[in-house]
Protein backbone atom coordinates (compact mmCIF):
# COMPACT_ATOMS: atom_id res chain seq x y z
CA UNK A 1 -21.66 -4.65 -26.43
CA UNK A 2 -19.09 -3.60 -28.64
CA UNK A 3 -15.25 -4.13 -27.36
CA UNK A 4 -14.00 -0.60 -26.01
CA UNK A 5 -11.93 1.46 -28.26
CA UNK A 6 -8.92 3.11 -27.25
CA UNK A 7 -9.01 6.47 -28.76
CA UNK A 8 -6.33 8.21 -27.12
CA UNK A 9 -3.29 7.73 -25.31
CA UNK A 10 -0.32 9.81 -23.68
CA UNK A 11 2.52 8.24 -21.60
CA UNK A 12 4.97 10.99 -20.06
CA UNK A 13 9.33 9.69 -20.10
CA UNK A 14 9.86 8.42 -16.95
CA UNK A 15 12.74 9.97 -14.50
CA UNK A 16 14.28 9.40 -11.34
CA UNK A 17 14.22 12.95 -9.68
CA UNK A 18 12.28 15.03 -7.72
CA UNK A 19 8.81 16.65 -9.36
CA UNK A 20 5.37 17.34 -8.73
CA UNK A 21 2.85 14.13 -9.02
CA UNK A 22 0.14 16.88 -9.48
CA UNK A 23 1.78 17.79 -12.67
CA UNK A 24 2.40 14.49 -14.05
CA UNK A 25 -1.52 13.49 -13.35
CA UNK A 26 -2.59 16.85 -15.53
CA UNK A 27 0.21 16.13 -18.30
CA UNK A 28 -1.09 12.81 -19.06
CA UNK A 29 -4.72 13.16 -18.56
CA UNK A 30 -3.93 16.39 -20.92
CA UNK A 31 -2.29 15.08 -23.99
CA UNK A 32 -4.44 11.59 -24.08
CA UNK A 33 -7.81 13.28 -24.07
CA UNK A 34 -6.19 15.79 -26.93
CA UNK A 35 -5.22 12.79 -28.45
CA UNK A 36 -8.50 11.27 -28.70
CA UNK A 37 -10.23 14.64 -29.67
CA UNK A 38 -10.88 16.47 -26.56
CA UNK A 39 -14.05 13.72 -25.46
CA UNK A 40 -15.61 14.93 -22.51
CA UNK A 41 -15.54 12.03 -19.87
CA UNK A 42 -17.74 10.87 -18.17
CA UNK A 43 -15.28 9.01 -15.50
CA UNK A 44 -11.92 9.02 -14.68
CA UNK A 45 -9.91 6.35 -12.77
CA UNK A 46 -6.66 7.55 -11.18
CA UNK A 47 -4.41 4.20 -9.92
CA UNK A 48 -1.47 5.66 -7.99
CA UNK A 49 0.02 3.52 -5.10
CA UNK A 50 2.60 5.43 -3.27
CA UNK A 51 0.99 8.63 -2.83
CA UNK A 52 -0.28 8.33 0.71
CA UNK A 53 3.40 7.55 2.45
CA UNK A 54 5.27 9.62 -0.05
CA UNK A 55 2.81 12.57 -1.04
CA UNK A 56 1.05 12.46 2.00
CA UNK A 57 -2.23 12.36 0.03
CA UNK A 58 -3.74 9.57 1.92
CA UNK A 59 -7.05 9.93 -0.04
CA UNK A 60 -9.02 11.62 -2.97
CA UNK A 61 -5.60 11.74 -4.71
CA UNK A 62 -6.99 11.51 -8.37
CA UNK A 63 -9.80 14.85 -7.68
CA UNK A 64 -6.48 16.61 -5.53
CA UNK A 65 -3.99 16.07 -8.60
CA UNK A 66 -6.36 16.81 -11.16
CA UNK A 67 -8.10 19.98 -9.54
CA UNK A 68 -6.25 22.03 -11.92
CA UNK A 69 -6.98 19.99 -15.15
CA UNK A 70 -10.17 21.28 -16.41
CA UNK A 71 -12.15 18.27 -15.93
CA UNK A 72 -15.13 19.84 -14.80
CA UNK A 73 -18.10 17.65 -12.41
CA UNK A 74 -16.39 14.34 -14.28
CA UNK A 75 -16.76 11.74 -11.62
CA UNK A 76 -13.26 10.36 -9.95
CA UNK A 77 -12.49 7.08 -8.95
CA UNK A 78 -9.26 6.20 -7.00
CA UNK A 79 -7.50 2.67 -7.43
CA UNK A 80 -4.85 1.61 -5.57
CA UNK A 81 -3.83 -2.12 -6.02
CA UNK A 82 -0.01 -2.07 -5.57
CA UNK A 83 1.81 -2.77 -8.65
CA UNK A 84 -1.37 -4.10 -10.21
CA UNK A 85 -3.04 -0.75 -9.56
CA UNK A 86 -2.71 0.72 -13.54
CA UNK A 87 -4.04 -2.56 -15.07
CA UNK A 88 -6.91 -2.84 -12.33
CA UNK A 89 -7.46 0.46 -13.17
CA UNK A 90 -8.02 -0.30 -17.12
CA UNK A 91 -9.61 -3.60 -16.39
CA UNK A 92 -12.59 -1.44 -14.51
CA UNK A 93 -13.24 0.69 -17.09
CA UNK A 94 -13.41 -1.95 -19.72
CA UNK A 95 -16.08 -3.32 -17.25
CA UNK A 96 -17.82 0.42 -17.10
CA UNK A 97 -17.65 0.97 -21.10
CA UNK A 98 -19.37 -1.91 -21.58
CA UNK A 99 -21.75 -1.09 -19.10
CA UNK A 100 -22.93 1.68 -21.16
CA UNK A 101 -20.20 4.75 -20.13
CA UNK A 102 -19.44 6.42 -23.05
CA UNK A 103 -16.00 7.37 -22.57
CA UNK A 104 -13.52 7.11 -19.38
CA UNK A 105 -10.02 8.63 -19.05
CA UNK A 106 -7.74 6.13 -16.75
CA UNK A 107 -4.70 7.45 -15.51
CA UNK A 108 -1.37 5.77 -14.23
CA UNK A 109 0.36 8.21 -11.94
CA UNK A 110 3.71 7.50 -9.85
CA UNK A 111 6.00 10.09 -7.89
CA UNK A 112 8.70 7.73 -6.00
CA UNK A 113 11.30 9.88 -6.00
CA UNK A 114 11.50 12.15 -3.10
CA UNK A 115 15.01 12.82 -2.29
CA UNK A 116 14.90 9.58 0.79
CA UNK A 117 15.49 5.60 -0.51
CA UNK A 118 14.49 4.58 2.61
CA UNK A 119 11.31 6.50 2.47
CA UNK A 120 10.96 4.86 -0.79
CA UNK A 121 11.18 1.35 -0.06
CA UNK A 122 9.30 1.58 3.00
CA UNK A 123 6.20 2.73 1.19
CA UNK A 124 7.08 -0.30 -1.26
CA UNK A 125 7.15 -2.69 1.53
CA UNK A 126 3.36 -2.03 2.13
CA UNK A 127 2.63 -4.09 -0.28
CA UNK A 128 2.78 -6.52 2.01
CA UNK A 129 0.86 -7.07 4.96
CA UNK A 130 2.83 -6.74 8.49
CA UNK A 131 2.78 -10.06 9.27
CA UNK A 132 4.90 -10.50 5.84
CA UNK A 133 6.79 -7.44 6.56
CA UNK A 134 8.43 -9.24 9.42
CA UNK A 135 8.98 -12.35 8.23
CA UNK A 136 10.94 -11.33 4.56
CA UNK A 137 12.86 -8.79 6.85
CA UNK A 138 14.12 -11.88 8.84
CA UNK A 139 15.00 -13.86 5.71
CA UNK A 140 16.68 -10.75 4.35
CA UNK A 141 19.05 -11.32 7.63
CA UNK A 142 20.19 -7.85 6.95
CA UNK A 143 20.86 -7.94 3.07
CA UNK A 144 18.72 -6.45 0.91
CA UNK A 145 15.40 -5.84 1.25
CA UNK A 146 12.08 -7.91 2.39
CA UNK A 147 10.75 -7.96 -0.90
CA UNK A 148 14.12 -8.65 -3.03
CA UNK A 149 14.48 -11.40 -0.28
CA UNK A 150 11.37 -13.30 -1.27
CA UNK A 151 12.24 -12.26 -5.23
CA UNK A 152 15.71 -14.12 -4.85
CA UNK A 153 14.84 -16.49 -3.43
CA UNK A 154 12.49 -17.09 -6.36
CA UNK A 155 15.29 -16.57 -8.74
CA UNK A 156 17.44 -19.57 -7.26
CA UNK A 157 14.28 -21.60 -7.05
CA UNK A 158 13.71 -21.34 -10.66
CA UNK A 159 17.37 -21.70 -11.39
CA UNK A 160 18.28 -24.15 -9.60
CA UNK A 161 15.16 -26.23 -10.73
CA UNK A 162 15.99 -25.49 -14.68
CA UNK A 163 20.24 -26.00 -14.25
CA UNK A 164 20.99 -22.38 -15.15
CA UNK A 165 23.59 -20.11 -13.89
CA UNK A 166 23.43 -16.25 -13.06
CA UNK A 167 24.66 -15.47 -16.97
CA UNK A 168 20.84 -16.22 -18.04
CA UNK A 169 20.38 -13.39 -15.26
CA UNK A 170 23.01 -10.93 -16.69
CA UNK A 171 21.58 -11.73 -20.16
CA UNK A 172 18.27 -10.90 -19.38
CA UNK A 173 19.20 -7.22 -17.62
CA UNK A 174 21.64 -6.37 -20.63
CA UNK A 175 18.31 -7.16 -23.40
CA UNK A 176 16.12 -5.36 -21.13
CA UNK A 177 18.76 -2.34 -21.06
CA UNK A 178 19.16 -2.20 -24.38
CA UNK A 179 15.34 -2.00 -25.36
CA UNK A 180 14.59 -0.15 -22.75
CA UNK A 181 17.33 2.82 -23.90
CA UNK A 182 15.72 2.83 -27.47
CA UNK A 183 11.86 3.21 -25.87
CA UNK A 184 11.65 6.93 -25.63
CA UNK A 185 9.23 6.93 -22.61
CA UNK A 186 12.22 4.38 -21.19
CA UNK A 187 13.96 5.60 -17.64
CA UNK A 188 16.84 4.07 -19.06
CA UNK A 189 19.33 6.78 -21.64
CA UNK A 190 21.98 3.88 -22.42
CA UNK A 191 22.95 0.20 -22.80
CA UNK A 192 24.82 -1.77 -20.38
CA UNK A 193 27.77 -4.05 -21.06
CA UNK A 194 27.38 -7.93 -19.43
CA UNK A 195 30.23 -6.80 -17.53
CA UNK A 196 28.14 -4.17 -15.72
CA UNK A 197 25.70 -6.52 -15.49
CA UNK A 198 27.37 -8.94 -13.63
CA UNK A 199 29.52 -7.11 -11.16
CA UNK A 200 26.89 -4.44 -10.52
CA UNK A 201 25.76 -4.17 -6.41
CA UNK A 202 24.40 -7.26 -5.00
CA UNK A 203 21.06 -7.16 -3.31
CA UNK A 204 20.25 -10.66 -2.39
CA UNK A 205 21.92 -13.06 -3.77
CA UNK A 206 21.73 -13.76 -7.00
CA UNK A 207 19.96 -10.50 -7.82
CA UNK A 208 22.19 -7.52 -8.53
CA UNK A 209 21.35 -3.89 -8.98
CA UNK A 210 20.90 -3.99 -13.02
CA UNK A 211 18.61 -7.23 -12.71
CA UNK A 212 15.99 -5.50 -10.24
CA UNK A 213 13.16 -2.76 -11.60
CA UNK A 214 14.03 0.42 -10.09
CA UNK A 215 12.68 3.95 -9.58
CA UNK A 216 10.46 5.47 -11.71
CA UNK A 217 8.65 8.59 -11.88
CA UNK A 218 6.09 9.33 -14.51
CA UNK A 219 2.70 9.28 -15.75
CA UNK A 220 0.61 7.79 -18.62
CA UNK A 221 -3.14 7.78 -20.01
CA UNK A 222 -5.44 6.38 -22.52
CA UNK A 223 -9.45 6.96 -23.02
CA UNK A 224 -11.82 4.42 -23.59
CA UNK A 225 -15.04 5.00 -25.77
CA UNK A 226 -17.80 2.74 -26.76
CA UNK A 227 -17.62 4.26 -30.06
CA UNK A 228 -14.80 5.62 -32.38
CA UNK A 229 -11.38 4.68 -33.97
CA UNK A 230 -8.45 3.06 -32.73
CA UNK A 231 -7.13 -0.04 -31.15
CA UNK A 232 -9.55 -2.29 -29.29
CA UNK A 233 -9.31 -3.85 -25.52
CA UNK A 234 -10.90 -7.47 -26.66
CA UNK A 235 -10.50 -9.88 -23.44
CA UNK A 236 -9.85 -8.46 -19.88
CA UNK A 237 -9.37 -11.16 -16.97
CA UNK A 238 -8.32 -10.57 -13.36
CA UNK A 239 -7.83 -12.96 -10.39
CA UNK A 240 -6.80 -12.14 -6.94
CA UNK A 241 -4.53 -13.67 -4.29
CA UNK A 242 -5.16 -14.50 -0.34
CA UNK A 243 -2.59 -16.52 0.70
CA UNK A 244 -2.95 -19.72 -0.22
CA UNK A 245 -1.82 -19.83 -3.67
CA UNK A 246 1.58 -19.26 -5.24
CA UNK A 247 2.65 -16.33 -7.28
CA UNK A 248 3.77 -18.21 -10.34
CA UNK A 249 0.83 -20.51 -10.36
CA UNK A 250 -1.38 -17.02 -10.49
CA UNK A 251 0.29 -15.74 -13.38
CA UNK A 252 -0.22 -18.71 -15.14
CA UNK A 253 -4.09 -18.81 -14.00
CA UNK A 254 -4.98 -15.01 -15.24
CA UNK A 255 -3.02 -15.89 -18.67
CA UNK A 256 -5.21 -19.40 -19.15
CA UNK A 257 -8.16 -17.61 -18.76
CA UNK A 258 -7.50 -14.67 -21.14
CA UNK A 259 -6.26 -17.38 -24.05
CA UNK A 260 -9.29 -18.78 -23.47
CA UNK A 261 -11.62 -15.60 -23.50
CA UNK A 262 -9.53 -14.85 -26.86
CA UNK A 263 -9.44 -18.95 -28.08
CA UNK A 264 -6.11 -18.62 -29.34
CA UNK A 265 -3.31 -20.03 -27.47
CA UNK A 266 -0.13 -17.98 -26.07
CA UNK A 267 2.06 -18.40 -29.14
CA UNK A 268 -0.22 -16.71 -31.39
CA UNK A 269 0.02 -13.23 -30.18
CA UNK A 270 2.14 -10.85 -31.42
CA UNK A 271 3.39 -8.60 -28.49
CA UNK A 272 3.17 -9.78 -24.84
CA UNK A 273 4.21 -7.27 -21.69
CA UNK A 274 5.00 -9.04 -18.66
CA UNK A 275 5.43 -8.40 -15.72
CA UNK A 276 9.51 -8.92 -15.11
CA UNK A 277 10.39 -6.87 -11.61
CA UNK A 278 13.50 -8.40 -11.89
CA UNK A 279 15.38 -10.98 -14.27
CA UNK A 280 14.25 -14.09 -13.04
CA UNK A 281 10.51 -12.91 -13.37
CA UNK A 282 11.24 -12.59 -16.95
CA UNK A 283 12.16 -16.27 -17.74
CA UNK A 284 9.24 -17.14 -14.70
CA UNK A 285 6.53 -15.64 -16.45
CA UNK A 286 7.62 -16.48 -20.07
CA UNK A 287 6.70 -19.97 -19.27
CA UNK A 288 3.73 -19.93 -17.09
CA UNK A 289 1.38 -17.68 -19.54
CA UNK A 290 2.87 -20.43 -21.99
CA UNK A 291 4.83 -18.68 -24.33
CA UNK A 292 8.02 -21.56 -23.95
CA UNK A 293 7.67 -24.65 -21.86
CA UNK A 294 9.04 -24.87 -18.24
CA UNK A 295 12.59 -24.06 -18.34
CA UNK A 296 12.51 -22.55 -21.88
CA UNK A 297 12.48 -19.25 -21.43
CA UNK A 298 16.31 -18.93 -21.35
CA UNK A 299 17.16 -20.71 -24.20
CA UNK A 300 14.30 -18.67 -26.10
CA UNK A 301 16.03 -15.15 -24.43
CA UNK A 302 19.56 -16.16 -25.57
CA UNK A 303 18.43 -17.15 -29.33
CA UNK A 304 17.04 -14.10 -29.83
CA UNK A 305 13.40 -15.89 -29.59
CA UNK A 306 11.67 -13.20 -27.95
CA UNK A 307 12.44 -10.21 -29.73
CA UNK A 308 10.70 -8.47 -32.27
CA UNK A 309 11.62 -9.83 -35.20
CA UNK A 310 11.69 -13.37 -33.00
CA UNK A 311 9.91 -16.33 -33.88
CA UNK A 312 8.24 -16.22 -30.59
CA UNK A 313 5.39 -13.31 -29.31
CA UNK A 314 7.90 -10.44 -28.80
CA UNK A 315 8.14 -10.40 -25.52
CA UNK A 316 8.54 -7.24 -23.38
CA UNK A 317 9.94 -5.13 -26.44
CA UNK A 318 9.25 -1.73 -24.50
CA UNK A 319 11.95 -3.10 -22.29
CA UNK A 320 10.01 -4.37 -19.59
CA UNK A 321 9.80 -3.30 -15.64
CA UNK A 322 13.72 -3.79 -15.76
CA UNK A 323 14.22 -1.50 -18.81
CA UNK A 324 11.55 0.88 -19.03
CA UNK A 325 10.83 1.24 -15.55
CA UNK A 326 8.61 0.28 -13.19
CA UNK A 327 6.45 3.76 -11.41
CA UNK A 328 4.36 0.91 -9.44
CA UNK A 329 0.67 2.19 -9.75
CA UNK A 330 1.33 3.68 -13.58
CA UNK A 331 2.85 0.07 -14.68
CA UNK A 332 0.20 -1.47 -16.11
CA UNK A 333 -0.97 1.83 -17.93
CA UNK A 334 2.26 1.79 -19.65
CA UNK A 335 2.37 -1.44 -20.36
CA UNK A 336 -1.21 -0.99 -22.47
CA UNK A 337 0.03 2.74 -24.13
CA UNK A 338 2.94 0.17 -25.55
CA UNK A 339 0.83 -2.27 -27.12
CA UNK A 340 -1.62 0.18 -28.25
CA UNK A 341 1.18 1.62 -30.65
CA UNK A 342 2.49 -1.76 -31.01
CA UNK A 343 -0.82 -2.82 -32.68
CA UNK A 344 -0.78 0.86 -34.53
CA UNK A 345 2.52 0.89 -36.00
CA UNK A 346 3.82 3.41 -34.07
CA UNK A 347 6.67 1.63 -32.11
CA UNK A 348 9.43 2.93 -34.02
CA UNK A 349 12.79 0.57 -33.82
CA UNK A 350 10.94 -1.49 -31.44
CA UNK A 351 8.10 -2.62 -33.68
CA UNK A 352 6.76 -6.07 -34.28
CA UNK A 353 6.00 -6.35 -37.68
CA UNK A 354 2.02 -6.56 -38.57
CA UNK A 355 1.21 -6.79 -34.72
CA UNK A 356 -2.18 -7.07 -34.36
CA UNK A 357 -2.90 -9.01 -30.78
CA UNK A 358 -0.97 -7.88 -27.58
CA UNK A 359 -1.57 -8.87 -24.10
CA UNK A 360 -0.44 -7.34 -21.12
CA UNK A 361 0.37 -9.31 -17.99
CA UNK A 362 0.58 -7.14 -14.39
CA UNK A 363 0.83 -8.03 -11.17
CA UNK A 364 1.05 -5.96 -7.79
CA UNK A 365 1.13 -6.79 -4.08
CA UNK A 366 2.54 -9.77 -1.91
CA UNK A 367 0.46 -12.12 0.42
CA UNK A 368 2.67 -15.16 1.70
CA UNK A 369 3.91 -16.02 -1.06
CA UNK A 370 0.71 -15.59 -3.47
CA UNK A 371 0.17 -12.45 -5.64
CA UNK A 372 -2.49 -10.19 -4.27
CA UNK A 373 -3.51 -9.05 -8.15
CA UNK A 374 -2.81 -10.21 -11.32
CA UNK A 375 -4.72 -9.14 -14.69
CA UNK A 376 -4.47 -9.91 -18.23
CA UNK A 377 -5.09 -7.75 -20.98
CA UNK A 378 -5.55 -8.26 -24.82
CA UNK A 379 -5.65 -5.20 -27.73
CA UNK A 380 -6.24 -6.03 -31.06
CA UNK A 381 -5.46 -3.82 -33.74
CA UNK A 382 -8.76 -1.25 -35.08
């Protein structure tokens, strides 16, 4: 079978303020199906992760937000796989194109803002199980949150380990500012100084405000065909998490097994989006899918390595969880609508010059201290 064409695509700016997740859904699904000539499809895939806790639309959340969309007796499928949940979403209907499917909308949808934080990170924290729940909540000892508990102490783990200090941190959240302010679909509007950087809130120690993925609200889309023009999805891979692994070493599994799908090795893509929830995840995942060697990934970041005229893959150039945003189930979506321009020549000031293989790398959910999902994705240009 033929590798599935991506013949449309649509992601909506993200925001942080109130709005209608119903709207978003239509918006997207909307302007990616006009973009790819009005197909009819045959499936759709919703991912959404938040939407039970903070819509209250526990279930059938893709055929409730899309009731007024026009989609006629199309069949609806609803993913929900944490953070993971957009890239799950496109690695099924890679799967279902070449199954035979002719064409298949997927559709990243996330409405976090609802006027309550606390509301907000409580949904977040079920990504973990209860058992977990408990036990980040006691490391947190009162700072922070569960999950930016575990994620610090990851940071000073891989820190401490590679003899940096928190400027690789503050370096990091500026670069990731400053792309993410020129991506128009970015949550971000401006730079930030280092200054900002480094003095901004502390969460748990040594992550601060401007180093952590917030909010995001927004929406994107592409269709898949078995037939037409545009970018292609050439290598999907996907491995899953119970427990007994470690995050890191998952990453670095699902990214061995795409090189080898593709046979190239991670230096000779082009454009790589990973999965950088806060700073330190940056410079983490950097190494493990092999871009730089263990501990490399700073050095690379502060020579200017990584960035699109780099001599390295350009790494995160949309400007990453951190820059762009992170609307958990509607990540990974984003994260392919990126490198399907990318590959295009559509990326404006962010463009890689003659990109022609991307890979995505999303992950979603925490179990122990293993990853729950992680997926890799490659698009080559058409």
């Amino acid at each position: 079978m033929d590798d599935p064409v991506i013949t449309g695509w649509h992601a909506l700016p993200l925001r942080r303020e109130p709005g209608d997740v119903a709207a978003l859904t239509v918006a997207a699904a909307t302007k990616a199906l006009r973009s790819a000539g009005n197909p009819d499809p045959q499936l759709i895939l919703v991912a959404n992760a938040l939407g039970g806790p903070l819509q209250t639309q526990d279930n059938i959340r893709g055929q409730a937000w899309l009731r007024d969309a026009g989609l006629g007796g199309a069949g609806v499928i609803n993913i929900d796989n944490s953070c993971a949940g957009g890239s799950t979403a496109l690695y099924t209907a890679d799967k279902l194109v070449r199954s035979g499917v002719e064409t298949v909308l997927v559709i990243g949808v996330e409405q976090m803002t609802v006027g309550s934080t606390r509301a907000t990170v409580d949904a977040i924290h079920r990504a973990m199980t209860p058992d977990d729940r408990q036990m980040y909540t006691a490391m947190a000892a009162g700072r922070g949150t569960p999950v930016m508990a575990l994620n610090a102490r990851w940071a000073r783990e891989y820190m401490t380990r590679h003899g940096l200090g928190d400027e690789v941190l503050v370096e990091a959240a500026v670069r990731a500012a400053r792309l993410g302010a020129a991506n128009p679909v970015g949550v971000r509007t401006q730079p930030i100084t280092h200054e900002h950087a480094a003095t901004s809130r502390l969460i748990n120690d040594p992550l601060r405000v401007e180093m952590c993925s917030g909010f995001a609200d927004g929406a994107a889309a592409v269709v898949l065909s078995a037939t037409g023009d545009g970018p292609r999805i050439t290598a999907t891979t996907m491995v899953g998490g119970d427990g007994t692994g470690d995050y890191h070493s998952r990453v670095g599994d699902v990214a061995a097994r795409l090189w080898t799908q593709l046979g190239v090795e991670a230096r000779d893509a082009d454009v790589v989006e990973l999965h950088d929830a806060n700073a330190s995840e940056l410079l983490w995942a950097t190494d493990v899918i092999g871009i730089t060697a263990p501990g490399e990934a700073a050095g690379a970041l502060t020579a200017g390595r990584l960035e699109p005229d780099g001599d390295l893959p350009a790494v995160n150039p949309s400007g990453g969880l951190l820059g762009r945003g992170h609307p958990i189930g509607a990540t990974g979506v984003y994260q392919l609508v990126e490198l399907a321009e990318q590959v295009s020549g559509l990326a404006g000031s962010r463009q890689r010059l003659g990109a022609d293989l991307g890979a995505l790398f999303n992950c979603g959910g925490i179990i122990g201290e293993d990853t729950a999902a992680a997926v890799g994705i490659a698009v080559a240009g058409g």
